[in-house]
PDB file of N, CA and C in Angstrom:
ATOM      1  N   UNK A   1     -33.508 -16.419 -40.231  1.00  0.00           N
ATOM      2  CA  UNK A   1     -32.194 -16.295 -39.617  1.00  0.00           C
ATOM      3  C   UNK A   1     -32.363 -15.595 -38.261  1.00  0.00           C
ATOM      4  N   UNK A   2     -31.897 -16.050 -37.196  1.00  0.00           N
ATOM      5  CA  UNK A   2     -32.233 -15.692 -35.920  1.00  0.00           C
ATOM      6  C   UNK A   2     -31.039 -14.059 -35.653  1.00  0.00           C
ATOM      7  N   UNK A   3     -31.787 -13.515 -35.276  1.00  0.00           N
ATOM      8  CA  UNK A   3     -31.101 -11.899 -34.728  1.00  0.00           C
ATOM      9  C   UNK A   3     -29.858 -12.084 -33.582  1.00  0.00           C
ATOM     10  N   UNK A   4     -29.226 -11.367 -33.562  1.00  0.00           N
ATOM     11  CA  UNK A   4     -27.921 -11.030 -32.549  1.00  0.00           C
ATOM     12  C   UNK A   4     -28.555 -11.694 -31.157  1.00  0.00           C
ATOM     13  N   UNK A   5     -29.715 -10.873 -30.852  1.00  0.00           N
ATOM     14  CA  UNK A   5     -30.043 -11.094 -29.464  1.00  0.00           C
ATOM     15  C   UNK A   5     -31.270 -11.811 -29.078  1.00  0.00           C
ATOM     16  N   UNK A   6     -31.378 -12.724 -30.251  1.00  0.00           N
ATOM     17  CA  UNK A   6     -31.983 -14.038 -30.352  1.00  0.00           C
ATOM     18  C   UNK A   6     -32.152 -15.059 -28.956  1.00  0.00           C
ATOM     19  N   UNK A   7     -30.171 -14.677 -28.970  1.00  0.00           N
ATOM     20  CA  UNK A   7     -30.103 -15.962 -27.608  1.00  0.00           C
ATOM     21  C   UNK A   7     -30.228 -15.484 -26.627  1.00  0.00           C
ATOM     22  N   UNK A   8     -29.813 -14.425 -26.563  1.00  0.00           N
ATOM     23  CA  UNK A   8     -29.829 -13.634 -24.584  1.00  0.00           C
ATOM     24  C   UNK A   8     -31.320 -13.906 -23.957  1.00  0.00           C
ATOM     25  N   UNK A   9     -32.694 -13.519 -25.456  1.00  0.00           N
ATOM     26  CA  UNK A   9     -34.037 -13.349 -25.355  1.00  0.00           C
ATOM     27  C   UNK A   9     -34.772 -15.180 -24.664  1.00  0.00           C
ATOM     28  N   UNK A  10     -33.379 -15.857 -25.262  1.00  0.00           N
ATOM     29  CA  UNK A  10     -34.045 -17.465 -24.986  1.00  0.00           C
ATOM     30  C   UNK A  10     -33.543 -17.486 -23.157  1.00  0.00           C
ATOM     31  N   UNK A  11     -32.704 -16.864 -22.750  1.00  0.00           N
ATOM     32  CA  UNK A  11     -32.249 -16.868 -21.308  1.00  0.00           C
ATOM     33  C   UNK A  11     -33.286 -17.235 -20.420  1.00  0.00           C
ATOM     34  N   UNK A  12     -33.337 -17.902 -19.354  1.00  0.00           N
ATOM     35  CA  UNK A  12     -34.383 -18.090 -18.741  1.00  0.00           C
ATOM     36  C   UNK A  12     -34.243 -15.915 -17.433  1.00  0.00           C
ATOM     37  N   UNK A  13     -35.325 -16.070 -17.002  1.00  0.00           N
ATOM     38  CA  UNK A  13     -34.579 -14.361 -16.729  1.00  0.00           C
ATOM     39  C   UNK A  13     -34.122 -14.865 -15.164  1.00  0.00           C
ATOM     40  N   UNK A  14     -33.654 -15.610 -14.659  1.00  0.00           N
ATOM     41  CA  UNK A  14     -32.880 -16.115 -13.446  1.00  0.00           C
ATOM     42  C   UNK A  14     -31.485 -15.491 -14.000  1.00  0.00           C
ATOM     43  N   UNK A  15     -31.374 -16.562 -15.376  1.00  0.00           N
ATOM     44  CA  UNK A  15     -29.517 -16.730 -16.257  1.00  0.00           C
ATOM     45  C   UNK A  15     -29.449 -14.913 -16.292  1.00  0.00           C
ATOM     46  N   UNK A  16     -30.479 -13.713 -16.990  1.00  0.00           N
ATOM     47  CA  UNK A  16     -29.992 -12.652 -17.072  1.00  0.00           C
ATOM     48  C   UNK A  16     -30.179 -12.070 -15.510  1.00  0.00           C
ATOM     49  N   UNK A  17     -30.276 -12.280 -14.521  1.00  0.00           N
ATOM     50  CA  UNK A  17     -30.591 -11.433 -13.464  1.00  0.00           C
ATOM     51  C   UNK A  17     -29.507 -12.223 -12.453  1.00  0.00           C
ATOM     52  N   UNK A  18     -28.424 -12.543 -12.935  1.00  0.00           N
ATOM     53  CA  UNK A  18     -27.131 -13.430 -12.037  1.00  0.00           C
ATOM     54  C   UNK A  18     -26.148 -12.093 -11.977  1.00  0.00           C
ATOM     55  N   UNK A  19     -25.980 -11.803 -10.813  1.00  0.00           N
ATOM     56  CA  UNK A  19     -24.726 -10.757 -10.610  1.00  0.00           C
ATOM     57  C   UNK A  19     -23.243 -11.213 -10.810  1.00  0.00           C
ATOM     58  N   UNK A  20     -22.710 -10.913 -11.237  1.00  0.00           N
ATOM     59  CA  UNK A  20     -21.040 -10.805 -11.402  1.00  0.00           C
ATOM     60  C   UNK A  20     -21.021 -11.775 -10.212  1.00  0.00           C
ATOM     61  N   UNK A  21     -19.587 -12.832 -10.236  1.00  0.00           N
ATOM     62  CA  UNK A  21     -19.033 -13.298  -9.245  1.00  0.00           C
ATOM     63  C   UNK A  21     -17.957 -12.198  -8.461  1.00  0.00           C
ATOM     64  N   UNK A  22     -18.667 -12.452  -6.982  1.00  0.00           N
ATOM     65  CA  UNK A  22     -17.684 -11.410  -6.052  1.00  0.00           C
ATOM     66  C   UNK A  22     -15.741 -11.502  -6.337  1.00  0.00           C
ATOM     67  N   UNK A  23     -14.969 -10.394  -5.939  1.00  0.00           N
ATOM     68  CA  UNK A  23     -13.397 -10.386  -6.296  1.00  0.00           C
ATOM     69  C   UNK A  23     -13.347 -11.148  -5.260  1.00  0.00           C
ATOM     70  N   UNK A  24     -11.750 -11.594  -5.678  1.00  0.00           N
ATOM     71  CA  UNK A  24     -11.244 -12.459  -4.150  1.00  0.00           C
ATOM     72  C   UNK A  24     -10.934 -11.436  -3.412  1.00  0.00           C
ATOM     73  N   UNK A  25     -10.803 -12.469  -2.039  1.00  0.00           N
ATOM     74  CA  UNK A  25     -10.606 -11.135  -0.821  1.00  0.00           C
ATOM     75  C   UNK A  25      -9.006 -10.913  -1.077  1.00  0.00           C
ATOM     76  N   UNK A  26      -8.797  -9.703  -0.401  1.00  0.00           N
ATOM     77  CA  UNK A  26      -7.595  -8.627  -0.472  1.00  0.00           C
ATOM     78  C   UNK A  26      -6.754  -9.493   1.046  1.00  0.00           C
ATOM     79  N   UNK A  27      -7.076 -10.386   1.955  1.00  0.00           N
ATOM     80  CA  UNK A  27      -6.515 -10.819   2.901  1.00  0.00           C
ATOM     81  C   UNK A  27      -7.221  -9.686   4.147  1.00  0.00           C
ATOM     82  N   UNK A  28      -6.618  -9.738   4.938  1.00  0.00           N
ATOM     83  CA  UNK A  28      -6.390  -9.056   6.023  1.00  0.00           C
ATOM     84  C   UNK A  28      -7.150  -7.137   6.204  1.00  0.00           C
ATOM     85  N   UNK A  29      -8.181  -7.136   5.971  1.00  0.00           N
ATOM     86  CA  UNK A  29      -8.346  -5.495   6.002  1.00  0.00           C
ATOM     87  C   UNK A  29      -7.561  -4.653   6.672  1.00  0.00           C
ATOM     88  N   UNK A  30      -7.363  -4.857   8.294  1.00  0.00           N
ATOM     89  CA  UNK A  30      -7.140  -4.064   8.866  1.00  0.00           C
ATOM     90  C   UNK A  30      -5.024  -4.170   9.019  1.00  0.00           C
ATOM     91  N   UNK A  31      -4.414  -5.115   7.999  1.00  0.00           N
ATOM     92  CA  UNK A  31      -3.065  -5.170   7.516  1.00  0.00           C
ATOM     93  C   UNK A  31      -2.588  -5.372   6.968  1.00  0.00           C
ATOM     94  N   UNK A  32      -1.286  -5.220   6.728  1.00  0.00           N
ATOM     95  CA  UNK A  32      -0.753  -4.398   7.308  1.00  0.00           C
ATOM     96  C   UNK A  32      -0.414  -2.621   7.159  1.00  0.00           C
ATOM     97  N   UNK A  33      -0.349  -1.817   8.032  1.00  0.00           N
ATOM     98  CA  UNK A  33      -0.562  -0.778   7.604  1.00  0.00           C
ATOM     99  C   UNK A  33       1.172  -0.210   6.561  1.00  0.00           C
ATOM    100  N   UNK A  34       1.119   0.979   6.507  1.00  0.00           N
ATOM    101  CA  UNK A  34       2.062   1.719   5.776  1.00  0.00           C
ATOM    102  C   UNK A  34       3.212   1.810   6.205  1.00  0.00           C
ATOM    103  N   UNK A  35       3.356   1.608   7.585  1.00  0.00           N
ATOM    104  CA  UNK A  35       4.764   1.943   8.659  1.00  0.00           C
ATOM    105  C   UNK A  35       5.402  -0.323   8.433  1.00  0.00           C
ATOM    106  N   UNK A  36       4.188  -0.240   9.124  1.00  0.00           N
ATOM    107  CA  UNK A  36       4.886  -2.343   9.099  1.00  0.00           C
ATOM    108  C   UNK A  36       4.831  -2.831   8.443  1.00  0.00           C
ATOM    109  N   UNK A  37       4.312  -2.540   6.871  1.00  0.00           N
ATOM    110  CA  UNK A  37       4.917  -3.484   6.003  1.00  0.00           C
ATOM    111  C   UNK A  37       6.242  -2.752   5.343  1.00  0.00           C
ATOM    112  N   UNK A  38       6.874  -1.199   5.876  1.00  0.00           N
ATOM    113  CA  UNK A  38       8.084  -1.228   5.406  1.00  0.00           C
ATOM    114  C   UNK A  38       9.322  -1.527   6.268  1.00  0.00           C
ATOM    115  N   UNK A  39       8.773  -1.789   7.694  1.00  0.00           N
ATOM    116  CA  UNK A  39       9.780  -1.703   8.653  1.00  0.00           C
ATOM    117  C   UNK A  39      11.008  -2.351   8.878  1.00  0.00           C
ATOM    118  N   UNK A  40      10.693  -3.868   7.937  1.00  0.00           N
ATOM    119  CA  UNK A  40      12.568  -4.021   7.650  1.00  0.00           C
ATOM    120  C   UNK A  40      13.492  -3.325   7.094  1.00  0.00           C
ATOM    121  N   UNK A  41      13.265  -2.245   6.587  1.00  0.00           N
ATOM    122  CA  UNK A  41      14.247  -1.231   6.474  1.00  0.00           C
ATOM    123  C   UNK A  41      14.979  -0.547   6.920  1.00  0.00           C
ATOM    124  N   UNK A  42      13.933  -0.588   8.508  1.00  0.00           N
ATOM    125  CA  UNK A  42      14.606   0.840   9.130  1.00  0.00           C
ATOM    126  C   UNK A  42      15.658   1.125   9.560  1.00  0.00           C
ATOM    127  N   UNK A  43      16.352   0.341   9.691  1.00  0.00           N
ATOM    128  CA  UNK A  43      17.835   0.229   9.907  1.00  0.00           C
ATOM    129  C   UNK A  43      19.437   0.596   9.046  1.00  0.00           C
ATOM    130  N   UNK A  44      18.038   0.858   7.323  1.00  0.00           N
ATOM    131  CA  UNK A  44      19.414   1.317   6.057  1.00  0.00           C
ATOM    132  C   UNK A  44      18.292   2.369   5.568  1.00  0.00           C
ATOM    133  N   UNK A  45      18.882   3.373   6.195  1.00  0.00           N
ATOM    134  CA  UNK A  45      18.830   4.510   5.545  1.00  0.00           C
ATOM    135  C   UNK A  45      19.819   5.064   4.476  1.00  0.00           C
ATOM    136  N   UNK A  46      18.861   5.129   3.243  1.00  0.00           N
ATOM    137  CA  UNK A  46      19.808   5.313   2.136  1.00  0.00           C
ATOM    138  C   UNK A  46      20.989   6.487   1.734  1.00  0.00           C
ATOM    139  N   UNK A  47      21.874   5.917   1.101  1.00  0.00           N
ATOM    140  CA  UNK A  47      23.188   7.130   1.052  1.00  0.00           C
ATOM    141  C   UNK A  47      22.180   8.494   0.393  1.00  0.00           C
ATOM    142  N   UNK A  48      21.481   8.299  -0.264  1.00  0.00           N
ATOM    143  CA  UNK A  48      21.223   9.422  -1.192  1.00  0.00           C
ATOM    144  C   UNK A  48      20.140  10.145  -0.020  1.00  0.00           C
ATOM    145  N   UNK A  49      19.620   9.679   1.063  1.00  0.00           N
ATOM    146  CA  UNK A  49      18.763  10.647   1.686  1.00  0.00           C
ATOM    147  C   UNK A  49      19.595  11.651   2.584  1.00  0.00           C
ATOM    148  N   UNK A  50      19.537  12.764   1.618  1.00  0.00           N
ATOM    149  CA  UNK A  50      20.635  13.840   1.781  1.00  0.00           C
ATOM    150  C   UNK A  50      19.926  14.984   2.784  1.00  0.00           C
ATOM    151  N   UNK A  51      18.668  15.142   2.834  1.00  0.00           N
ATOM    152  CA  UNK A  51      18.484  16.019   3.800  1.00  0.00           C
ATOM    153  C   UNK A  51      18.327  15.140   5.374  1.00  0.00           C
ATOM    154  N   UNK A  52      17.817  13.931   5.498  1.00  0.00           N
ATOM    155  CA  UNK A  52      18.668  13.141   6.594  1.00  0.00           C
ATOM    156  C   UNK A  52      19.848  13.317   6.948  1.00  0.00           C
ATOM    157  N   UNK A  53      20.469  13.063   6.410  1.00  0.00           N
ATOM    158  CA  UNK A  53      22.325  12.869   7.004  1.00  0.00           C
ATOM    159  C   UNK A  53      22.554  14.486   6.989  1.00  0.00           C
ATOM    160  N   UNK A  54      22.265  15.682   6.661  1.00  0.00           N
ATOM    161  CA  UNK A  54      22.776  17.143   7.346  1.00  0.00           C
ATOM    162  C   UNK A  54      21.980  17.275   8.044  1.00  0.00           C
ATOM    163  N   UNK A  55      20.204  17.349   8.371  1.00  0.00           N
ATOM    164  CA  UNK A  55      20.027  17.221   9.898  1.00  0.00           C
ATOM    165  C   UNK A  55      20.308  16.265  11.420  1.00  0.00           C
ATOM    166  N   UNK A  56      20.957  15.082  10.976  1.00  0.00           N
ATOM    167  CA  UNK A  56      21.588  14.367  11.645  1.00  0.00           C
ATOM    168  C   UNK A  56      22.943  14.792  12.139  1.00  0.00           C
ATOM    169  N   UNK A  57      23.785  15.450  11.139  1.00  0.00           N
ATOM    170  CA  UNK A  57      25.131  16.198  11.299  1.00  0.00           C
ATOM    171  C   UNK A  57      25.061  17.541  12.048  1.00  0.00           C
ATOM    172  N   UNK A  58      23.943  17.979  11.567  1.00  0.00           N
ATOM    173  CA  UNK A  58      23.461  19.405  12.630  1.00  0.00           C
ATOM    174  C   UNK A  58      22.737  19.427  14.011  1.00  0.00           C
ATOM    175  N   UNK A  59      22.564  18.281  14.224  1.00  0.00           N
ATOM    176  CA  UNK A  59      21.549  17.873  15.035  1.00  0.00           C
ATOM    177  C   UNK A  59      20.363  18.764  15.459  1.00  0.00           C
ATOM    178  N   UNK A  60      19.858  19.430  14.615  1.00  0.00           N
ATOM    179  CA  UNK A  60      18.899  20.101  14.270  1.00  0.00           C
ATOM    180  C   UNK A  60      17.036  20.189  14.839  1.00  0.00           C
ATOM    181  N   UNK A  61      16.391  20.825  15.512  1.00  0.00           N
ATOM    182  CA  UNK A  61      15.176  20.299  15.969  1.00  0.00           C
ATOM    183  C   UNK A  61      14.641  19.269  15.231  1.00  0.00           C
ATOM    184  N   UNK A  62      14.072  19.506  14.063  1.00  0.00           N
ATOM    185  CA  UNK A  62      13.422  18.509  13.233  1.00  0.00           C
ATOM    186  C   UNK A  62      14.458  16.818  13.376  1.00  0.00           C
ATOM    187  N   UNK A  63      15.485  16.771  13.243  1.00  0.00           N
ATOM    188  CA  UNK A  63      16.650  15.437  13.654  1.00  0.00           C
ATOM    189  C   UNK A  63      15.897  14.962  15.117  1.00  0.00           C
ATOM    190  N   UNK A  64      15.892  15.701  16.051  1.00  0.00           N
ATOM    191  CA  UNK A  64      15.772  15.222  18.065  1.00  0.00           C
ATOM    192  C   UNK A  64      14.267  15.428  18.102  1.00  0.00           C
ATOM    193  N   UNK A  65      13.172  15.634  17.046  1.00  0.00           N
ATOM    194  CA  UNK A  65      11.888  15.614  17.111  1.00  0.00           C
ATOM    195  C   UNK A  65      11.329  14.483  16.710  1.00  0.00           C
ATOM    196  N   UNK A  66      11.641  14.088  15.270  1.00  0.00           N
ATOM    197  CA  UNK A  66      11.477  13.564  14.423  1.00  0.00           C
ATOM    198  C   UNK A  66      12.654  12.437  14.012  1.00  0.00           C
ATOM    199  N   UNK A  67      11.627  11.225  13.891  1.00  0.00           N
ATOM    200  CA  UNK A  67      11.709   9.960  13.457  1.00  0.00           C
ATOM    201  C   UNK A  67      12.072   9.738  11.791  1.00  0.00           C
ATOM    202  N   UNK A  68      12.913   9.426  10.741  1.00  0.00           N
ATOM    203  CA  UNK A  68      13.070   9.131   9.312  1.00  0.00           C
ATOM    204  C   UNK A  68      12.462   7.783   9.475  1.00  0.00           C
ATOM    205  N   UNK A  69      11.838   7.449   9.111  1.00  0.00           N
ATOM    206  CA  UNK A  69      10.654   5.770   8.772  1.00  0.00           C
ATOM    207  C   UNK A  69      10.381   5.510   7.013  1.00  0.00           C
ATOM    208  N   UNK A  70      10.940   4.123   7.489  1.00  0.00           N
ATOM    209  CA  UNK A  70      10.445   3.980   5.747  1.00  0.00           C
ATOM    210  C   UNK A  70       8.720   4.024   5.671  1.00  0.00           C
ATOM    211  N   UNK A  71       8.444   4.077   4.406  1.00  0.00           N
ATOM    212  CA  UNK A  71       7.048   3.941   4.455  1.00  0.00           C
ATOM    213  C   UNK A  71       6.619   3.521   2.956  1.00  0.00           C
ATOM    214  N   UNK A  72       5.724   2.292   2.920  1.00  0.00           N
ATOM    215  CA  UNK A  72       5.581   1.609   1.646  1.00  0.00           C
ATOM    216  C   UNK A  72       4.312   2.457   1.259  1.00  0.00           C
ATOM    217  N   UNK A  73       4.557   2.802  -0.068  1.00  0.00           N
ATOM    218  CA  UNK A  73       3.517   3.724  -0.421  1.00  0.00           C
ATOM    219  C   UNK A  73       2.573   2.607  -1.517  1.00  0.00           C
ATOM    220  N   UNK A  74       2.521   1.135  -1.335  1.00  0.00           N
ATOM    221  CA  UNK A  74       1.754   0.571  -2.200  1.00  0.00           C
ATOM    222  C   UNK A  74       0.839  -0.175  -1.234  1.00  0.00           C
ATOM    223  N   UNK A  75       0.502   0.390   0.069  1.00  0.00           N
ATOM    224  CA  UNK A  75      -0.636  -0.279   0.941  1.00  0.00           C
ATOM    225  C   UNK A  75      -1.693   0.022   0.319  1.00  0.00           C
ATOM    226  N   UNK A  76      -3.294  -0.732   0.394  1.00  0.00           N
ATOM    227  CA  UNK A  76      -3.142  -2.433   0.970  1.00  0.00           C
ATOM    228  C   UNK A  76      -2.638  -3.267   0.008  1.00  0.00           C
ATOM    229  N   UNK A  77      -2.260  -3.045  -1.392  1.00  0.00           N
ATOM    230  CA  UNK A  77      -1.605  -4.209  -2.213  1.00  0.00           C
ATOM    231  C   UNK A  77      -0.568  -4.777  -1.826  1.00  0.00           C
ATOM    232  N   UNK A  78       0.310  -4.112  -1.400  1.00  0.00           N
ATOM    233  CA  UNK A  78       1.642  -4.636  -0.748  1.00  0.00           C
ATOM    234  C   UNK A  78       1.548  -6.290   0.142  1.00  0.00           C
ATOM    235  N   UNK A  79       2.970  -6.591  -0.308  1.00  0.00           N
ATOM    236  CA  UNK A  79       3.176  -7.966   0.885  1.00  0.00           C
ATOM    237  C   UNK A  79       3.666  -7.224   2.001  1.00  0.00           C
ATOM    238  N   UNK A  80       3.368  -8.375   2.636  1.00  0.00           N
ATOM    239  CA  UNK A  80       3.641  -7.922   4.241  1.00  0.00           C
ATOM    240  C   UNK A  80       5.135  -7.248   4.512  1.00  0.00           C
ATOM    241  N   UNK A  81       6.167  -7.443   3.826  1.00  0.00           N
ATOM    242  CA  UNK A  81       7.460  -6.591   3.430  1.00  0.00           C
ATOM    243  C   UNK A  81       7.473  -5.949   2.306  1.00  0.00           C
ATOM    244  N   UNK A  82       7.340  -4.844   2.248  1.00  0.00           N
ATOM    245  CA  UNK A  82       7.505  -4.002   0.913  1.00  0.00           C
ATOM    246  C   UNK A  82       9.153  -4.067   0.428  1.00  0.00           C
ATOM    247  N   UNK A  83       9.055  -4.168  -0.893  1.00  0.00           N
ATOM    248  CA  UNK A  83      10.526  -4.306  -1.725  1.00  0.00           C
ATOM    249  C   UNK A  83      10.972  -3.065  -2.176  1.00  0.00           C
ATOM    250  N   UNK A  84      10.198  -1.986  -1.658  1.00  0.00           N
ATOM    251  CA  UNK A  84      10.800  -0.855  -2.342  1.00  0.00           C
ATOM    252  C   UNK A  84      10.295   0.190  -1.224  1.00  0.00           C
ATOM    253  N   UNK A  85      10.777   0.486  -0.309  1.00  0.00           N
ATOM    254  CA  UNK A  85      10.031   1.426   0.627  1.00  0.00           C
ATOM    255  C   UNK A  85      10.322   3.148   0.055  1.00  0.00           C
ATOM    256  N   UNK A  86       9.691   3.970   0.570  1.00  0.00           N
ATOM    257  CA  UNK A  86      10.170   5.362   0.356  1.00  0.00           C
ATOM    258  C   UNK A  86      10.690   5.677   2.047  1.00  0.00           C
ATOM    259  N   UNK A  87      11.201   6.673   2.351  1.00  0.00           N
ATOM    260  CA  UNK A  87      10.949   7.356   3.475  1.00  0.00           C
ATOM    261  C   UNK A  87      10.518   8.546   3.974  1.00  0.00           C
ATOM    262  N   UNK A  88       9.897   8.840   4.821  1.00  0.00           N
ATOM    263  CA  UNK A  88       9.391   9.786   5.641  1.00  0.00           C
ATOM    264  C   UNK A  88       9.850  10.302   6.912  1.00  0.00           C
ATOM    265  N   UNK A  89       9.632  11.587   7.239  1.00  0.00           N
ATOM    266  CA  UNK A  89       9.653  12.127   8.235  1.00  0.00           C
ATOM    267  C   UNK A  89       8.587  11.782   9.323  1.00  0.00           C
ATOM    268  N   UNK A  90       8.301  11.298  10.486  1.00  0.00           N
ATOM    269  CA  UNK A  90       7.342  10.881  11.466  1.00  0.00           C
ATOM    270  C   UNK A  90       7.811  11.457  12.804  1.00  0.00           C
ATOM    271  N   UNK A  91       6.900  12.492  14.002  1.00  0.00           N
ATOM    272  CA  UNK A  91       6.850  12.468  14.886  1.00  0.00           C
ATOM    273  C   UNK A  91       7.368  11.052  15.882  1.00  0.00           C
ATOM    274  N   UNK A  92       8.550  11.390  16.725  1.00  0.00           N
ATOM    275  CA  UNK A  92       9.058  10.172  17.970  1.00  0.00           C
ATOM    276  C   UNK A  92       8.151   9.970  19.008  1.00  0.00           C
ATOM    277  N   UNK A  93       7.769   8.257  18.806  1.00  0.00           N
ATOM    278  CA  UNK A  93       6.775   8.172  20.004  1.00  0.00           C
ATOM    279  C   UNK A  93       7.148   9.036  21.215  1.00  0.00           C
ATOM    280  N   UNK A  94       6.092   9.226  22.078  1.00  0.00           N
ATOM    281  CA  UNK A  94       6.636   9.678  23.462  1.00  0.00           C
ATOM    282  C   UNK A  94       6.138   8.658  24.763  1.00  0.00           C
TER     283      UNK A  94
END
Protein backbone atom coordinates (compact mmCIF):
# COMPACT_ATOMS: atom_id res chain seq x y z
CA UNK A 1 0.00 0.00 0.00
CA UNK A 2 1.68 3.16 -1.11
CA UNK A 3 2.37 5.94 1.87
CA UNK A 4 0.76 9.54 2.07
CA UNK A 5 3.78 10.97 0.38
CA UNK A 6 4.18 8.32 -2.08
CA UNK A 7 3.03 10.81 -4.77
CA UNK A 8 4.72 14.16 -4.01
CA UNK A 9 8.13 11.57 -3.93
CA UNK A 10 6.99 10.49 -7.75
CA UNK A 11 7.07 14.53 -8.63
CA UNK A 12 9.54 15.14 -11.11
CA UNK A 13 11.68 17.91 -8.72
CA UNK A 14 10.95 20.80 -11.52
CA UNK A 15 6.74 19.98 -10.41
CA UNK A 16 8.12 20.45 -6.48
CA UNK A 17 10.45 23.47 -7.08
CA UNK A 18 7.39 25.65 -9.05
CA UNK A 19 6.72 28.87 -7.02
CA UNK A 20 3.21 30.02 -6.25
CA UNK A 21 1.54 31.91 -9.18
CA UNK A 22 2.23 35.77 -8.75
CA UNK A 23 -1.25 38.01 -7.20
CA UNK A 24 -2.91 40.10 -9.73
CA UNK A 25 -1.74 43.54 -9.95
CA UNK A 26 -3.40 46.13 -7.51
CA UNK A 27 -3.70 48.65 -10.82
CA UNK A 28 -2.03 51.81 -10.62
CA UNK A 29 0.78 52.03 -7.69
CA UNK A 30 1.32 55.40 -7.54
CA UNK A 31 -3.08 55.94 -7.42
CA UNK A 32 -4.91 57.16 -6.36
CA UNK A 33 -3.82 58.70 -3.25
CA UNK A 34 -6.01 59.35 0.10
CA UNK A 35 -7.14 63.07 -0.65
CA UNK A 36 -8.43 62.05 -4.63
CA UNK A 37 -10.03 59.19 -4.27
CA UNK A 38 -12.29 61.02 -1.61
CA UNK A 39 -12.62 64.30 -3.26
CA UNK A 40 -16.16 64.08 -4.53
CA UNK A 41 -17.19 64.89 -1.33
CA UNK A 42 -15.80 67.90 -0.62
CA UNK A 43 -18.47 69.90 -1.11
CA UNK A 44 -21.01 67.94 1.76
CA UNK A 45 -19.69 68.30 4.75
CA UNK A 46 -21.63 66.31 7.09
CA UNK A 47 -24.40 67.69 9.60
CA UNK A 48 -22.86 65.69 12.39
CA UNK A 49 -19.21 67.21 11.90
CA UNK A 50 -19.78 69.27 14.92
CA UNK A 51 -16.44 70.57 15.70
CA UNK A 52 -16.41 71.95 11.93
CA UNK A 53 -19.49 73.98 11.95
CA UNK A 54 -18.40 75.91 15.65
CA UNK A 55 -15.00 76.64 14.25
CA UNK A 56 -16.56 77.86 11.14
CA UNK A 57 -19.17 79.93 13.35
CA UNK A 58 -16.19 81.25 15.40
CA UNK A 59 -14.08 81.74 12.74
CA UNK A 60 -11.39 80.57 14.73
CA UNK A 61 -7.45 80.19 13.70
CA UNK A 62 -7.57 76.53 13.10
CA UNK A 63 -11.17 77.42 10.59
CA UNK A 64 -8.74 80.47 8.33
CA UNK A 65 -5.64 77.93 8.63
CA UNK A 66 -6.99 74.88 7.95
CA UNK A 67 -8.71 73.01 5.20
CA UNK A 68 -11.78 70.06 6.47
CA UNK A 69 -10.97 67.32 3.43
CA UNK A 70 -12.54 64.19 3.15
CA UNK A 71 -10.13 61.47 3.27
CA UNK A 72 -10.71 57.71 2.27
CA UNK A 73 -9.07 55.74 4.81
CA UNK A 74 -9.25 52.39 2.58
CA UNK A 75 -6.22 53.47 0.14
CA UNK A 76 -4.72 51.54 -2.10
CA UNK A 77 -7.86 49.14 -2.08
CA UNK A 78 -10.23 51.77 -2.70
CA UNK A 79 -11.96 52.72 -6.20
CA UNK A 80 -11.03 55.67 -7.59
CA UNK A 81 -14.22 57.33 -5.57
CA UNK A 82 -14.43 56.19 -2.15
CA UNK A 83 -18.17 55.44 -0.88
CA UNK A 84 -17.56 56.23 2.49
CA UNK A 85 -15.01 59.01 3.10
CA UNK A 86 -13.99 60.17 6.74
CA UNK A 87 -12.81 63.73 7.22
CA UNK A 88 -9.84 65.52 8.23
CA UNK A 89 -8.31 68.52 9.19
CA UNK A 90 -5.43 69.58 6.36
CA UNK A 91 -3.16 72.62 6.20
CA UNK A 92 -4.58 75.42 3.06
CA UNK A 93 -2.44 75.27 0.11
CA UNK A 94 -0.48 78.49 -0.11
Amino acid sequence: MPTPGAASAAATPAQRAAPPPPPPPLGDPCGPNVWASAAHAKDAVPEDAHEYHIRKGLRDAAFQSLQYVPVCPHVPTCSPSCAAPRWAWRPKPR
